[in-house]
PDB file of N, CA and C in Angstrom:
ATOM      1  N   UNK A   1      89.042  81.234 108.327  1.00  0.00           N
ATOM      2  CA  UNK A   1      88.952  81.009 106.903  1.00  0.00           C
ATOM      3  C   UNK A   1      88.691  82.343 106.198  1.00  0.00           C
ATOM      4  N   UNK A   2      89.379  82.765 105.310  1.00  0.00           N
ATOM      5  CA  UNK A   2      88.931  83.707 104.135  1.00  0.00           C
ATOM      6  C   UNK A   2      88.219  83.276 103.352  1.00  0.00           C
ATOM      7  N   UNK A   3      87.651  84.737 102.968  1.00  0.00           N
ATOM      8  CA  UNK A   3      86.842  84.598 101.951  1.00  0.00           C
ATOM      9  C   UNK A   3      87.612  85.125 100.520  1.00  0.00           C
ATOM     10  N   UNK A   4      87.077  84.356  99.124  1.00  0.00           N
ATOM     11  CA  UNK A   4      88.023  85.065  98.335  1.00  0.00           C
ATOM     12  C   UNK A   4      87.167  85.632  97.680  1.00  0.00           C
ATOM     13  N   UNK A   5      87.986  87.457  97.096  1.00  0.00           N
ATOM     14  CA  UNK A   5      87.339  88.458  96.978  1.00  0.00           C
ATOM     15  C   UNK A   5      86.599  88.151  95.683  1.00  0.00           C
ATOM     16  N   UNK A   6      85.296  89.088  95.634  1.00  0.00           N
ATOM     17  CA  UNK A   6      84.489  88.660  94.254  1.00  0.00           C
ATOM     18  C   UNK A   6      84.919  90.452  93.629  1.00  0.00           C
ATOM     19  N   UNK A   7      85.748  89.904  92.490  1.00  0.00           N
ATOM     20  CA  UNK A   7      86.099  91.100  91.797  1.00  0.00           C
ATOM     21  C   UNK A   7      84.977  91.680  90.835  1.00  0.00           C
ATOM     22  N   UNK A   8      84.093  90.877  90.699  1.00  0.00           N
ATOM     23  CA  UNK A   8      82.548  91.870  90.102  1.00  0.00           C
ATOM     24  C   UNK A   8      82.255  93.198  91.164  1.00  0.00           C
ATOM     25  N   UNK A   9      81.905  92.106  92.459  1.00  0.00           N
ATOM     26  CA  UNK A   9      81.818  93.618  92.954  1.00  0.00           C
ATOM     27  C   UNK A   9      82.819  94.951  93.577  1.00  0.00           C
ATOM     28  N   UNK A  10      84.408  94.277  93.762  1.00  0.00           N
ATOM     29  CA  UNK A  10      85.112  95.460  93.943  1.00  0.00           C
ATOM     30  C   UNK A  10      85.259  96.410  92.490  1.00  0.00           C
ATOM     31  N   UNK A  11      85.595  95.724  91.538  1.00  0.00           N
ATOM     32  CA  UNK A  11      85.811  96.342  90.327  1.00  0.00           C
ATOM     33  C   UNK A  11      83.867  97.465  90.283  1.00  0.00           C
ATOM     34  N   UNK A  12      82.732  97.166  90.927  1.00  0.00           N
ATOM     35  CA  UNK A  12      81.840  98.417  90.865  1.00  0.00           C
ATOM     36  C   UNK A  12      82.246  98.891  91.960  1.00  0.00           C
ATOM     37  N   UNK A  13      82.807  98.218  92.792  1.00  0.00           N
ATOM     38  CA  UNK A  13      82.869  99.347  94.139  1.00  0.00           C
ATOM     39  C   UNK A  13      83.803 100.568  94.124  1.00  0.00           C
ATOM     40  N   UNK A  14      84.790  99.945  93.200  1.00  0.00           N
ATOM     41  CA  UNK A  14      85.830 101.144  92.595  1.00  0.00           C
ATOM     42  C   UNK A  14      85.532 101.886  91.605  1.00  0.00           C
ATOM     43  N   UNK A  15      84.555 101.393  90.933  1.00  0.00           N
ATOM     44  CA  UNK A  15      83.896 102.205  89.749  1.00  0.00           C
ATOM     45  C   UNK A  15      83.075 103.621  90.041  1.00  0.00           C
ATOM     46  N   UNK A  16      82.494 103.333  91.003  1.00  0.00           N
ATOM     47  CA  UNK A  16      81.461 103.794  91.896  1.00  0.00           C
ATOM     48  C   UNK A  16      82.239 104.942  92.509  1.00  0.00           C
ATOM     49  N   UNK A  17      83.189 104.602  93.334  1.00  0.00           N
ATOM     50  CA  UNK A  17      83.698 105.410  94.082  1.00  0.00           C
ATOM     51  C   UNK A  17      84.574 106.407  92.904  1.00  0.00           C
ATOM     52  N   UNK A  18      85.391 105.858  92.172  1.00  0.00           N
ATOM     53  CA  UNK A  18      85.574 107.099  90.777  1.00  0.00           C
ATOM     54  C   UNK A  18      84.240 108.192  90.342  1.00  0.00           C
ATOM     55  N   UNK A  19      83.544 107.594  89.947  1.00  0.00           N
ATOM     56  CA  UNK A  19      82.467 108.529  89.701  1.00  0.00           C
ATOM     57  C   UNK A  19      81.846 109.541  90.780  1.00  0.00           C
ATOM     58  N   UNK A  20      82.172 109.442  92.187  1.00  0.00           N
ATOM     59  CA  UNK A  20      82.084 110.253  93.337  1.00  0.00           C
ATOM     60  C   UNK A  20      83.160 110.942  93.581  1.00  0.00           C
ATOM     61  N   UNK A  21      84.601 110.631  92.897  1.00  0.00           N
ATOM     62  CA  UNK A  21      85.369 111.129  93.329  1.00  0.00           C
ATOM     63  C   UNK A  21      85.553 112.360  91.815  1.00  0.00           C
ATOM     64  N   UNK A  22      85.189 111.646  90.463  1.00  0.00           N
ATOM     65  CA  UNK A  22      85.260 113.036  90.031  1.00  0.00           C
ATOM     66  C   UNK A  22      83.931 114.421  89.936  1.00  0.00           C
ATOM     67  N   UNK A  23      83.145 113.904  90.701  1.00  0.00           N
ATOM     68  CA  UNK A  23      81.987 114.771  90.745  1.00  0.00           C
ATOM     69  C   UNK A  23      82.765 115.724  92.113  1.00  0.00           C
ATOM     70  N   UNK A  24      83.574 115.245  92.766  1.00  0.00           N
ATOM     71  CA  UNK A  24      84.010 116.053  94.374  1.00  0.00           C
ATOM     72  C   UNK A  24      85.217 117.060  93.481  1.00  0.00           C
ATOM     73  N   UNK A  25      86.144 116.145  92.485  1.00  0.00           N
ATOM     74  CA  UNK A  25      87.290 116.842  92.067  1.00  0.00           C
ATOM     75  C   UNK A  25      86.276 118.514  90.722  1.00  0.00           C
ATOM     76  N   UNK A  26      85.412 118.143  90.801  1.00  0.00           N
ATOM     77  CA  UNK A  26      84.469 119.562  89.587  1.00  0.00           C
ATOM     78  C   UNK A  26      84.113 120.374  91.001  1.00  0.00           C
ATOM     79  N   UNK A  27      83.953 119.923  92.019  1.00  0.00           N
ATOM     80  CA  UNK A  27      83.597 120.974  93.568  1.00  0.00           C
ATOM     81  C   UNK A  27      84.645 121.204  94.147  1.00  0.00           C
ATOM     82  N   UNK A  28      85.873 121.087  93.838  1.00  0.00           N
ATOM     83  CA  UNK A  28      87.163 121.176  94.249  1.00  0.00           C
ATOM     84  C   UNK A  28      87.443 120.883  95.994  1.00  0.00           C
ATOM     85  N   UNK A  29      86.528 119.260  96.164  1.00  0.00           N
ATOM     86  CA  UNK A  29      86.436 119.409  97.620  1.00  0.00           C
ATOM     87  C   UNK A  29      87.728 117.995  97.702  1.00  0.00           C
ATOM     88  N   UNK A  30      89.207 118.630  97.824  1.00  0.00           N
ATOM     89  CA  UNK A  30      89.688 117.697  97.941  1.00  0.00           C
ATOM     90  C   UNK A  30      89.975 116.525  99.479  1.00  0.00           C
ATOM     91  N   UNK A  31      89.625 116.925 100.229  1.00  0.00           N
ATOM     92  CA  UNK A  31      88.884 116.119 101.589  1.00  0.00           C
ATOM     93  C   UNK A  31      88.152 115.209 101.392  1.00  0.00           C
ATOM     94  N   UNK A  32      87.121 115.267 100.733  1.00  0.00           N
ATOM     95  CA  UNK A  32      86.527 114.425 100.266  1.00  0.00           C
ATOM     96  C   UNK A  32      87.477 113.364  99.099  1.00  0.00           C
ATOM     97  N   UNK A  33      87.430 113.593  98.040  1.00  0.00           N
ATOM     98  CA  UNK A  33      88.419 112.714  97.347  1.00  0.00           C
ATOM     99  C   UNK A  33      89.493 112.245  98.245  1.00  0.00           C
ATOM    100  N   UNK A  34      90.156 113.104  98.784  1.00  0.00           N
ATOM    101  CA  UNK A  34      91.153 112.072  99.579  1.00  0.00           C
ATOM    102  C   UNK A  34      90.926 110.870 100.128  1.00  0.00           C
ATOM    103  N   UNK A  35      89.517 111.223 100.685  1.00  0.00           N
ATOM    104  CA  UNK A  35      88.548 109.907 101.797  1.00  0.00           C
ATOM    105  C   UNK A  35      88.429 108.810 100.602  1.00  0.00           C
ATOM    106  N   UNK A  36      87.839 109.155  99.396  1.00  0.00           N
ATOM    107  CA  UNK A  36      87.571 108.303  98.284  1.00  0.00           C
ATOM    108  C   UNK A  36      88.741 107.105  97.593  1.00  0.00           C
ATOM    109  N   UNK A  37      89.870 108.156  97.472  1.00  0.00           N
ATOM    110  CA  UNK A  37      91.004 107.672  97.470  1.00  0.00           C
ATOM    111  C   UNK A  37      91.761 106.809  98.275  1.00  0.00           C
ATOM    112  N   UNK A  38      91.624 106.882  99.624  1.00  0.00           N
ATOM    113  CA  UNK A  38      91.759 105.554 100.457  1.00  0.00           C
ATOM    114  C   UNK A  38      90.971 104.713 100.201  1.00  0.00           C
ATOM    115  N   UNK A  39      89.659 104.488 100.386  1.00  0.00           N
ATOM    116  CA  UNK A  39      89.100 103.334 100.089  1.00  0.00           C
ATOM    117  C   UNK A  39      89.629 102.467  98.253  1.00  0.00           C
ATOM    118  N   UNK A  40      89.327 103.479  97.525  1.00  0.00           N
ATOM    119  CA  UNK A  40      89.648 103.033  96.125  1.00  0.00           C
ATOM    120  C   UNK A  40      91.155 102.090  95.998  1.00  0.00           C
ATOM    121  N   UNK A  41      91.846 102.790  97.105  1.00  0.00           N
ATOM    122  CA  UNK A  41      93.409 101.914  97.170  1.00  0.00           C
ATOM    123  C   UNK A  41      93.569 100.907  98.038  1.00  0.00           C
ATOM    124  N   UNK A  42      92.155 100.724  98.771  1.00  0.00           N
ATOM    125  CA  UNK A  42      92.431  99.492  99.419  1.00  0.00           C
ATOM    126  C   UNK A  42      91.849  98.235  98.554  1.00  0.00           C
ATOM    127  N   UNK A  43      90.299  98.915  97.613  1.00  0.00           N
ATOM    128  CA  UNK A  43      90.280  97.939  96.205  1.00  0.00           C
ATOM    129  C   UNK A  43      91.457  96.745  95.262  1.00  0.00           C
ATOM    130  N   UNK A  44      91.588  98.626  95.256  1.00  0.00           N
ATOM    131  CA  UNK A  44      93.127  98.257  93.756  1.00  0.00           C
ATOM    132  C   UNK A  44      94.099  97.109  95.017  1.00  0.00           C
ATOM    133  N   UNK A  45      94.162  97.425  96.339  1.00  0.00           N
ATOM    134  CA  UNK A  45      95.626  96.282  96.627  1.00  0.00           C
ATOM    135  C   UNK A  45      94.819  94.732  96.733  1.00  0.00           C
ATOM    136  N   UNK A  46      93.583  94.782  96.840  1.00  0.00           N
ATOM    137  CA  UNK A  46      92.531  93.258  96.872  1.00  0.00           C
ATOM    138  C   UNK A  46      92.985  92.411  95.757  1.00  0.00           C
ATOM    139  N   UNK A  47      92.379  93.268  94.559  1.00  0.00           N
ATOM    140  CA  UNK A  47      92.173  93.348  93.185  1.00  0.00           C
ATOM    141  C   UNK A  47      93.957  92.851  92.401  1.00  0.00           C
ATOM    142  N   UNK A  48      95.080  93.621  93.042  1.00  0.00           N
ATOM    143  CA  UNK A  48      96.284  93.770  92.508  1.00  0.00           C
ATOM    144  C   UNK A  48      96.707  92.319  93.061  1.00  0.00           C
ATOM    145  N   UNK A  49      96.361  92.136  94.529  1.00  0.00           N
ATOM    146  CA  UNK A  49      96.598  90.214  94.564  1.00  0.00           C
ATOM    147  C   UNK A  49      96.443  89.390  94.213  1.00  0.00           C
ATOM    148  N   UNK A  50      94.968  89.410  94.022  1.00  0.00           N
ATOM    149  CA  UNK A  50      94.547  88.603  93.014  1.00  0.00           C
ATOM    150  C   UNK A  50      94.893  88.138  91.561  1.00  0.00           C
ATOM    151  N   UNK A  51      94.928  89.179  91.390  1.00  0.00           N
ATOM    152  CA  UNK A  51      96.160  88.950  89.910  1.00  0.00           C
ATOM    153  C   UNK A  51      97.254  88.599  90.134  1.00  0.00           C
ATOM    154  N   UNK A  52      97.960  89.043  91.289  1.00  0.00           N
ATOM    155  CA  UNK A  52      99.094  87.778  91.353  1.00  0.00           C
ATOM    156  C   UNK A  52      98.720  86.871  91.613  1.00  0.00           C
ATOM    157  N   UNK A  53      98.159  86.489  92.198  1.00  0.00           N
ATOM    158  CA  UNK A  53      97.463  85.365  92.544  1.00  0.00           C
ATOM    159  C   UNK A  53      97.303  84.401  91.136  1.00  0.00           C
ATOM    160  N   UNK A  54      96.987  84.824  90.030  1.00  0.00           N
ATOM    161  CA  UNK A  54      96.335  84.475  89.069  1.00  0.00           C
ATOM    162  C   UNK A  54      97.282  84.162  87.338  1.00  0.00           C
ATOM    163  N   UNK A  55      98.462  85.366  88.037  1.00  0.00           N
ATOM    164  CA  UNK A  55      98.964  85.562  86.865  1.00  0.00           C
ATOM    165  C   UNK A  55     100.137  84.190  86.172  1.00  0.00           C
ATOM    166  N   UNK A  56     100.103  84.072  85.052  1.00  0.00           N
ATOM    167  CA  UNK A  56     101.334  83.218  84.795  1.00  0.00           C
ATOM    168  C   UNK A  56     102.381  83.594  85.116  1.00  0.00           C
ATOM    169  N   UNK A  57     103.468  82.446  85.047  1.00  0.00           N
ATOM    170  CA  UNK A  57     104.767  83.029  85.473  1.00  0.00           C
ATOM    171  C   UNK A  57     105.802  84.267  85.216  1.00  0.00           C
ATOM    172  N   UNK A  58     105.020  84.024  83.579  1.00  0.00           N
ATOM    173  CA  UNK A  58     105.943  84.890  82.828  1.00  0.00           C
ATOM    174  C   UNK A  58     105.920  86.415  83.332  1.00  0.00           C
ATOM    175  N   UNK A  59     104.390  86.465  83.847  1.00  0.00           N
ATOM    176  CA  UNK A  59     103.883  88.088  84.307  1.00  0.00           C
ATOM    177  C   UNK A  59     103.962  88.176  85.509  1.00  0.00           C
ATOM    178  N   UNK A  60     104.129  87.340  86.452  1.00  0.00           N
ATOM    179  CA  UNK A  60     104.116  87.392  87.930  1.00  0.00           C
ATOM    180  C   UNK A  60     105.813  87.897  88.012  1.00  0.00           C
ATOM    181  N   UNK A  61     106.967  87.749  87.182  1.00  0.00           N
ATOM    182  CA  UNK A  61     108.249  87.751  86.889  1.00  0.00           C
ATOM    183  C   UNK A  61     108.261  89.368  86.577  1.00  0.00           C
ATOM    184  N   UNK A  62     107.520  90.423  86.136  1.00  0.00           N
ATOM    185  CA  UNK A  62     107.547  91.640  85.639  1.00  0.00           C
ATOM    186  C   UNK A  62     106.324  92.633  86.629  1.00  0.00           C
ATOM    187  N   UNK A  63     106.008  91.714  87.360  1.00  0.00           N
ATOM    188  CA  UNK A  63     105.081  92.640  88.371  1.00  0.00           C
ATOM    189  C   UNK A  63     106.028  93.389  89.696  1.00  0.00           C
ATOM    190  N   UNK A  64     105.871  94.396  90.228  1.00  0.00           N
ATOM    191  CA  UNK A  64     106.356  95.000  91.490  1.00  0.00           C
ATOM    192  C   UNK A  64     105.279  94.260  92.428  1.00  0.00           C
ATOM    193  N   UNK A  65     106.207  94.526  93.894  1.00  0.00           N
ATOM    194  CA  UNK A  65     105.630  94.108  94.804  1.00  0.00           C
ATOM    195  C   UNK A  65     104.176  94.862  95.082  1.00  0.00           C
ATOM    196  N   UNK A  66     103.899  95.534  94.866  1.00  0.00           N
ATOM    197  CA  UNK A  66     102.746  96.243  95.080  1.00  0.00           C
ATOM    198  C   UNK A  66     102.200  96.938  94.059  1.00  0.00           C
ATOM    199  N   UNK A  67     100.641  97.421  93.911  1.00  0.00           N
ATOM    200  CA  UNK A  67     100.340  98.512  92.775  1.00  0.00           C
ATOM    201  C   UNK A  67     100.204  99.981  93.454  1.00  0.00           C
ATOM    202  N   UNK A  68     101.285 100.328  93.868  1.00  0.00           N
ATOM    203  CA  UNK A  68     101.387 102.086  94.426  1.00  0.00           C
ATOM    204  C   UNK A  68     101.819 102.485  93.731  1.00  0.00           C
ATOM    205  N   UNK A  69     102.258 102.931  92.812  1.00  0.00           N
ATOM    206  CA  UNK A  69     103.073 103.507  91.589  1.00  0.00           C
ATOM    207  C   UNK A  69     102.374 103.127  89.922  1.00  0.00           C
ATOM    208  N   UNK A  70     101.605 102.513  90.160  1.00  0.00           N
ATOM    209  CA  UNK A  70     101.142 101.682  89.452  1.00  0.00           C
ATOM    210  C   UNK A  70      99.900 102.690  88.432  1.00  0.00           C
ATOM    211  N   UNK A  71      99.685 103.178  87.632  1.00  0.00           N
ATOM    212  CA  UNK A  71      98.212 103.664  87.336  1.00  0.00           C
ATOM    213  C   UNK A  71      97.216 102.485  86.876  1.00  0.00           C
ATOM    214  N   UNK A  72      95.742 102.864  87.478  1.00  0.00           N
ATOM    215  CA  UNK A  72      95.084 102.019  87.569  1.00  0.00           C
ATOM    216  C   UNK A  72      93.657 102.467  86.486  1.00  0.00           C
ATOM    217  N   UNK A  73      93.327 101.548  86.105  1.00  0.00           N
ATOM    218  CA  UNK A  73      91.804 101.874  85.537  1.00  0.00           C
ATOM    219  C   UNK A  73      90.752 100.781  85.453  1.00  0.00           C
ATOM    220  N   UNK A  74      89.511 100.955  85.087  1.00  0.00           N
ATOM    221  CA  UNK A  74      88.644 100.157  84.998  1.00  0.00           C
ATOM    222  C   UNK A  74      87.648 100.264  84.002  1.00  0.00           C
ATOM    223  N   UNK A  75      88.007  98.832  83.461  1.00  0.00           N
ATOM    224  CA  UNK A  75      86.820  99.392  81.468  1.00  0.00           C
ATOM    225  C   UNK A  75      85.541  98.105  81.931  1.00  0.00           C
ATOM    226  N   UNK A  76      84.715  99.412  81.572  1.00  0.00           N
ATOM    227  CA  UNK A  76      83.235  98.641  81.674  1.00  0.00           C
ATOM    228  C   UNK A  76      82.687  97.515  80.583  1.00  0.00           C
ATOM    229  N   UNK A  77      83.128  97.708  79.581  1.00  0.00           N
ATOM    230  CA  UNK A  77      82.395  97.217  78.821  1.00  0.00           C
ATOM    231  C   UNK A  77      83.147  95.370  78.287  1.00  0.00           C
ATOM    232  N   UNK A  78      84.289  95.891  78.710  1.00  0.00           N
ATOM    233  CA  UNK A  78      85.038  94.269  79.465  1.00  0.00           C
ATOM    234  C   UNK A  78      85.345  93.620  80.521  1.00  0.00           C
ATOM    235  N   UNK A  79      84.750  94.507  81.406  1.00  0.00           N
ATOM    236  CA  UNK A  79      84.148  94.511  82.517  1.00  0.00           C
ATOM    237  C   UNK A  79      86.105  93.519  83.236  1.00  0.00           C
ATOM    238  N   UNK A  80      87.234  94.593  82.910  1.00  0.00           N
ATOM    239  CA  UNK A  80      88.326  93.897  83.521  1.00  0.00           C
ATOM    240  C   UNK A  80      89.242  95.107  84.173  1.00  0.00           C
ATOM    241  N   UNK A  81      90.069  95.237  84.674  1.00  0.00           N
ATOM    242  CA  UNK A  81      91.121  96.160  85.620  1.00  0.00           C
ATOM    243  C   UNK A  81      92.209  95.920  84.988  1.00  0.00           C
ATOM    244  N   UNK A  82      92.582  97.805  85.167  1.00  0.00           N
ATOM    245  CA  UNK A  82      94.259  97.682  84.341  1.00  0.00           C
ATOM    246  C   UNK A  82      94.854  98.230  85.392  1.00  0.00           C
ATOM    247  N   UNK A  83      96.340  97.644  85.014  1.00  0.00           N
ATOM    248  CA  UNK A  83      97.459  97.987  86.035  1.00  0.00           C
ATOM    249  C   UNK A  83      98.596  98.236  84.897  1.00  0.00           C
ATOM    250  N   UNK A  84      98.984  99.890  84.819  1.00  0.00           N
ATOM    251  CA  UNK A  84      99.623 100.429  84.182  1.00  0.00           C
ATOM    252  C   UNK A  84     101.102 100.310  84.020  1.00  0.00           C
ATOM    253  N   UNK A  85     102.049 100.263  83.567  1.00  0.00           N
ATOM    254  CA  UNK A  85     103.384 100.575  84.310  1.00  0.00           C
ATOM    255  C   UNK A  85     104.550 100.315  83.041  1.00  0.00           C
ATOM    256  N   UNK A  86     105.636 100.835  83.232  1.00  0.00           N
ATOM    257  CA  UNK A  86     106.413 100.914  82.517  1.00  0.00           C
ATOM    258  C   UNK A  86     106.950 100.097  81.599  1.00  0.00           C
ATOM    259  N   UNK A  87     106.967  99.682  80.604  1.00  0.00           N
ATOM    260  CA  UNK A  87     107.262  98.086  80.075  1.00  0.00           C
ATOM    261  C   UNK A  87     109.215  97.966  80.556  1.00  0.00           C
ATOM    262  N   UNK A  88     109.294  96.764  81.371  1.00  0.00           N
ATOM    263  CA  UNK A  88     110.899  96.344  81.561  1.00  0.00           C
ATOM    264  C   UNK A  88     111.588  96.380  80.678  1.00  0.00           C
ATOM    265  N   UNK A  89     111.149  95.912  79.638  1.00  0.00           N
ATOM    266  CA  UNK A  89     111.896  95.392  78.489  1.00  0.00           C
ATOM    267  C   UNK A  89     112.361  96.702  77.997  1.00  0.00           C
ATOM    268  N   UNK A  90     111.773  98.133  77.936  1.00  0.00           N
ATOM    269  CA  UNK A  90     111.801  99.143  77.708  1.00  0.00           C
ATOM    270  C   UNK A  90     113.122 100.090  77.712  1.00  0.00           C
ATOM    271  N   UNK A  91     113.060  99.460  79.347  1.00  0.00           N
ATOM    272  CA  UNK A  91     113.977 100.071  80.509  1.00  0.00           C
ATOM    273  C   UNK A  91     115.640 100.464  80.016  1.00  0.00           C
ATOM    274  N   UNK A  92     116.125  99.341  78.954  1.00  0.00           N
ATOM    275  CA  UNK A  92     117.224  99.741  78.598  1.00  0.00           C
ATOM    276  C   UNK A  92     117.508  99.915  77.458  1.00  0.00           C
ATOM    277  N   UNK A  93     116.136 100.114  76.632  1.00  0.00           N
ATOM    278  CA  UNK A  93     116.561 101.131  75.625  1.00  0.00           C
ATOM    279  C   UNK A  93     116.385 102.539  75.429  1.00  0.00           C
ATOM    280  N   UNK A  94     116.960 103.218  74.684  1.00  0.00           N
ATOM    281  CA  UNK A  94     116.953 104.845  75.489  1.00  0.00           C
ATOM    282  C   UNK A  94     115.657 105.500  74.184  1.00  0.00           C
ATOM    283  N   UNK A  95     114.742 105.536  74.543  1.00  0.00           N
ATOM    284  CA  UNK A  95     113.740 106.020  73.631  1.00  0.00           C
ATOM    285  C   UNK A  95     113.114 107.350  74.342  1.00  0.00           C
ATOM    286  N   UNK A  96     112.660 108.605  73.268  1.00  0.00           N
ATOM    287  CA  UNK A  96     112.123 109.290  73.858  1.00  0.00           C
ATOM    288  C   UNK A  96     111.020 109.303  74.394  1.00  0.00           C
ATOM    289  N   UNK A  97     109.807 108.346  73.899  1.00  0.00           N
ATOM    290  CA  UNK A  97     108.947 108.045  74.738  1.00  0.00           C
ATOM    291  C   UNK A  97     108.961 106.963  75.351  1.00  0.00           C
ATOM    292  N   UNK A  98     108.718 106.584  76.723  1.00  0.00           N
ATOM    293  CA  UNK A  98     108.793 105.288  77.715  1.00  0.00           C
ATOM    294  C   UNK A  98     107.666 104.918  76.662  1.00  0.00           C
ATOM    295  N   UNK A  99     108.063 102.968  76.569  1.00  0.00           N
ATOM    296  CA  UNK A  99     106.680 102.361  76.272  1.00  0.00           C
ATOM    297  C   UNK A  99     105.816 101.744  77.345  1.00  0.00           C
ATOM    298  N   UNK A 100     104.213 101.597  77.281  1.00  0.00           N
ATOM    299  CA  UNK A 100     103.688 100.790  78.658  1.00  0.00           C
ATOM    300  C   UNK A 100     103.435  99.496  78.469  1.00  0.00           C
ATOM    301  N   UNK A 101     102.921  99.050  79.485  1.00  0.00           N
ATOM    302  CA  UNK A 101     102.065  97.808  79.401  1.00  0.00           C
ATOM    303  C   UNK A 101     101.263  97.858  80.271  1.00  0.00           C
ATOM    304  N   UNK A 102     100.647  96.910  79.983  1.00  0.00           N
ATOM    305  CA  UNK A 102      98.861  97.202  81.133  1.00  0.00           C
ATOM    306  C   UNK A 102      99.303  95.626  81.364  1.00  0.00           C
ATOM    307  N   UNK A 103      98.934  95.368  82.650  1.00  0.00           N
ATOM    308  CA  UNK A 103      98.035  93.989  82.840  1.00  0.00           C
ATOM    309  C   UNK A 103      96.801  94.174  83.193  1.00  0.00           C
ATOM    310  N   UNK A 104      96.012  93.210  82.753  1.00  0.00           N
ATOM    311  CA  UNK A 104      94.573  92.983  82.810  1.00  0.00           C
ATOM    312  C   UNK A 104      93.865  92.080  83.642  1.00  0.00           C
ATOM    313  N   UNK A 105      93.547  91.977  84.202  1.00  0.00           N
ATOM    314  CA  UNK A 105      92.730  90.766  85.422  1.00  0.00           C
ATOM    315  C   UNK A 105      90.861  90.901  85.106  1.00  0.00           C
ATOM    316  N   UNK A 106      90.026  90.128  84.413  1.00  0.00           N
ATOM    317  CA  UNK A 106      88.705  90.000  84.273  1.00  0.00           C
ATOM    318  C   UNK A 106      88.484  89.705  85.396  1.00  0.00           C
ATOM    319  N   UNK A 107      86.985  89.622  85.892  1.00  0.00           N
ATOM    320  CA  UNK A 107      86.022  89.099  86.860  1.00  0.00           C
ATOM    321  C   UNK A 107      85.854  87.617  86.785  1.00  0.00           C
ATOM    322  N   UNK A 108      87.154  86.894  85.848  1.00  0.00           N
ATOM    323  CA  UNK A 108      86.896  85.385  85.887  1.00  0.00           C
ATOM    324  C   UNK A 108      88.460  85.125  86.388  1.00  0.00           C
ATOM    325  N   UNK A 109      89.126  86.062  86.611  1.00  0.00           N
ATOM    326  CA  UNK A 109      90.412  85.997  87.004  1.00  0.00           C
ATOM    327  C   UNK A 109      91.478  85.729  86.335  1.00  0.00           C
ATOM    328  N   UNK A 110      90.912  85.868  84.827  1.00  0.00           N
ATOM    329  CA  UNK A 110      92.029  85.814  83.670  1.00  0.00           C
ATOM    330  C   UNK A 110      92.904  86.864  83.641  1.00  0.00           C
ATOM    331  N   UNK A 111      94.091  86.920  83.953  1.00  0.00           N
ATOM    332  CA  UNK A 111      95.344  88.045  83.445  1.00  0.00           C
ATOM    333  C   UNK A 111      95.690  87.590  82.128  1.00  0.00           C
ATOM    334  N   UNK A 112      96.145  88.915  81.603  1.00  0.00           N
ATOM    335  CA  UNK A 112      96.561  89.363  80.279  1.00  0.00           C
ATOM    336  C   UNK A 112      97.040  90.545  80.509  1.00  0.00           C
ATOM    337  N   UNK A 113      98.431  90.256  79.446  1.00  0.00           N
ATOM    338  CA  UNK A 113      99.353  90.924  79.150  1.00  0.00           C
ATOM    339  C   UNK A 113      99.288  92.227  78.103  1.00  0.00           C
ATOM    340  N   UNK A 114      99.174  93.451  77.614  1.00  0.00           N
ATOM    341  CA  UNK A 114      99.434  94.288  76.871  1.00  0.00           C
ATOM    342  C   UNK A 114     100.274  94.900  76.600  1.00  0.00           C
ATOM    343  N   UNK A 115     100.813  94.761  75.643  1.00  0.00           N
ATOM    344  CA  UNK A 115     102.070  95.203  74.965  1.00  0.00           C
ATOM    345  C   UNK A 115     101.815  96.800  74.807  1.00  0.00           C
ATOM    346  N   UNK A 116     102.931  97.549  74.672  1.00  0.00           N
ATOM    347  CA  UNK A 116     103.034  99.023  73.934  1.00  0.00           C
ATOM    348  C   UNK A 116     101.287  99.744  74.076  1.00  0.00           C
ATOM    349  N   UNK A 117     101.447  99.470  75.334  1.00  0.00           N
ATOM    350  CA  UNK A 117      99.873  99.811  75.803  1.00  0.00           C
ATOM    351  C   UNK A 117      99.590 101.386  75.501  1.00  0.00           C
ATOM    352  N   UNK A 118      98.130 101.954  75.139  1.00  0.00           N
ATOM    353  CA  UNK A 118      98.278 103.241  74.830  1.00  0.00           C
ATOM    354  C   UNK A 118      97.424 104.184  75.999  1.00  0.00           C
ATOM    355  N   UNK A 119      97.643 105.224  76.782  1.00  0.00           N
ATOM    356  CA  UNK A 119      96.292 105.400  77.575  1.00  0.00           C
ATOM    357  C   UNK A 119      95.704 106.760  76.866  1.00  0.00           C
ATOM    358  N   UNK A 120      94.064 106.544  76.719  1.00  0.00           N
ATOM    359  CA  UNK A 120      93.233 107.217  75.703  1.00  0.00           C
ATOM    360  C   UNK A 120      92.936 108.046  76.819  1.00  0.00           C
TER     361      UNK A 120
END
């Protein structure tokens, strides 16, 4: 039997491990971050199932098989995970800037969609 993952605590466990990894990237010890960086990507692929797992159809239809390409982040104060990536719809119009979209997955396992997403 599995257990299913509690994204409160991967979403700090990845939080956590960011904040170690940019205190290593100001010591320029990239060995270390690398080490950080595996674990952090075995998070994000827990975390990235789950949201499929979770997502409606409409968004499970615009997701890649995996989040490797994917930029990832984590906002505290909504305490939810973004998964970055190119908006499809985008794809065939010829604009000079690509537009994004984020999906969002909370710690209650709600996905949400963001349009013309901006990263600050």
């Amino acid at each position: 039997m599995t257990s299913k993952p509690n994204l409160d605590n991967l979403f700090q466990e990845w939080n956590e491990l960011n904040i170690k990894a940019q205190k290593f990237l100001g010591e320029f010890d990239f060995t270390k971050i690398k080490e950080i960086r595996v674990k952090q990507n075995q998070s994000e692929d827990v975390i990235f199932e789950t949201l499929k797992n979770n997502a409606p159809d409409d968004i499970k239809n615009i997701l890649p098989d995996d989040c490797g390409e994917m930029e990832v982040g984590y906002e505290l104060e909504e305490n939810r995970f973004y998964f970055v990536m190119f908006d499809p719809e985008d794809e065939e119009e010829e604009e000079e800037e690509p537009k994004l979209i984020a999906i969002t997955i909370d710690v209650n396992k709600k996905v949400n969609l963001i349009k013309d997403f901006k990263m600050e």
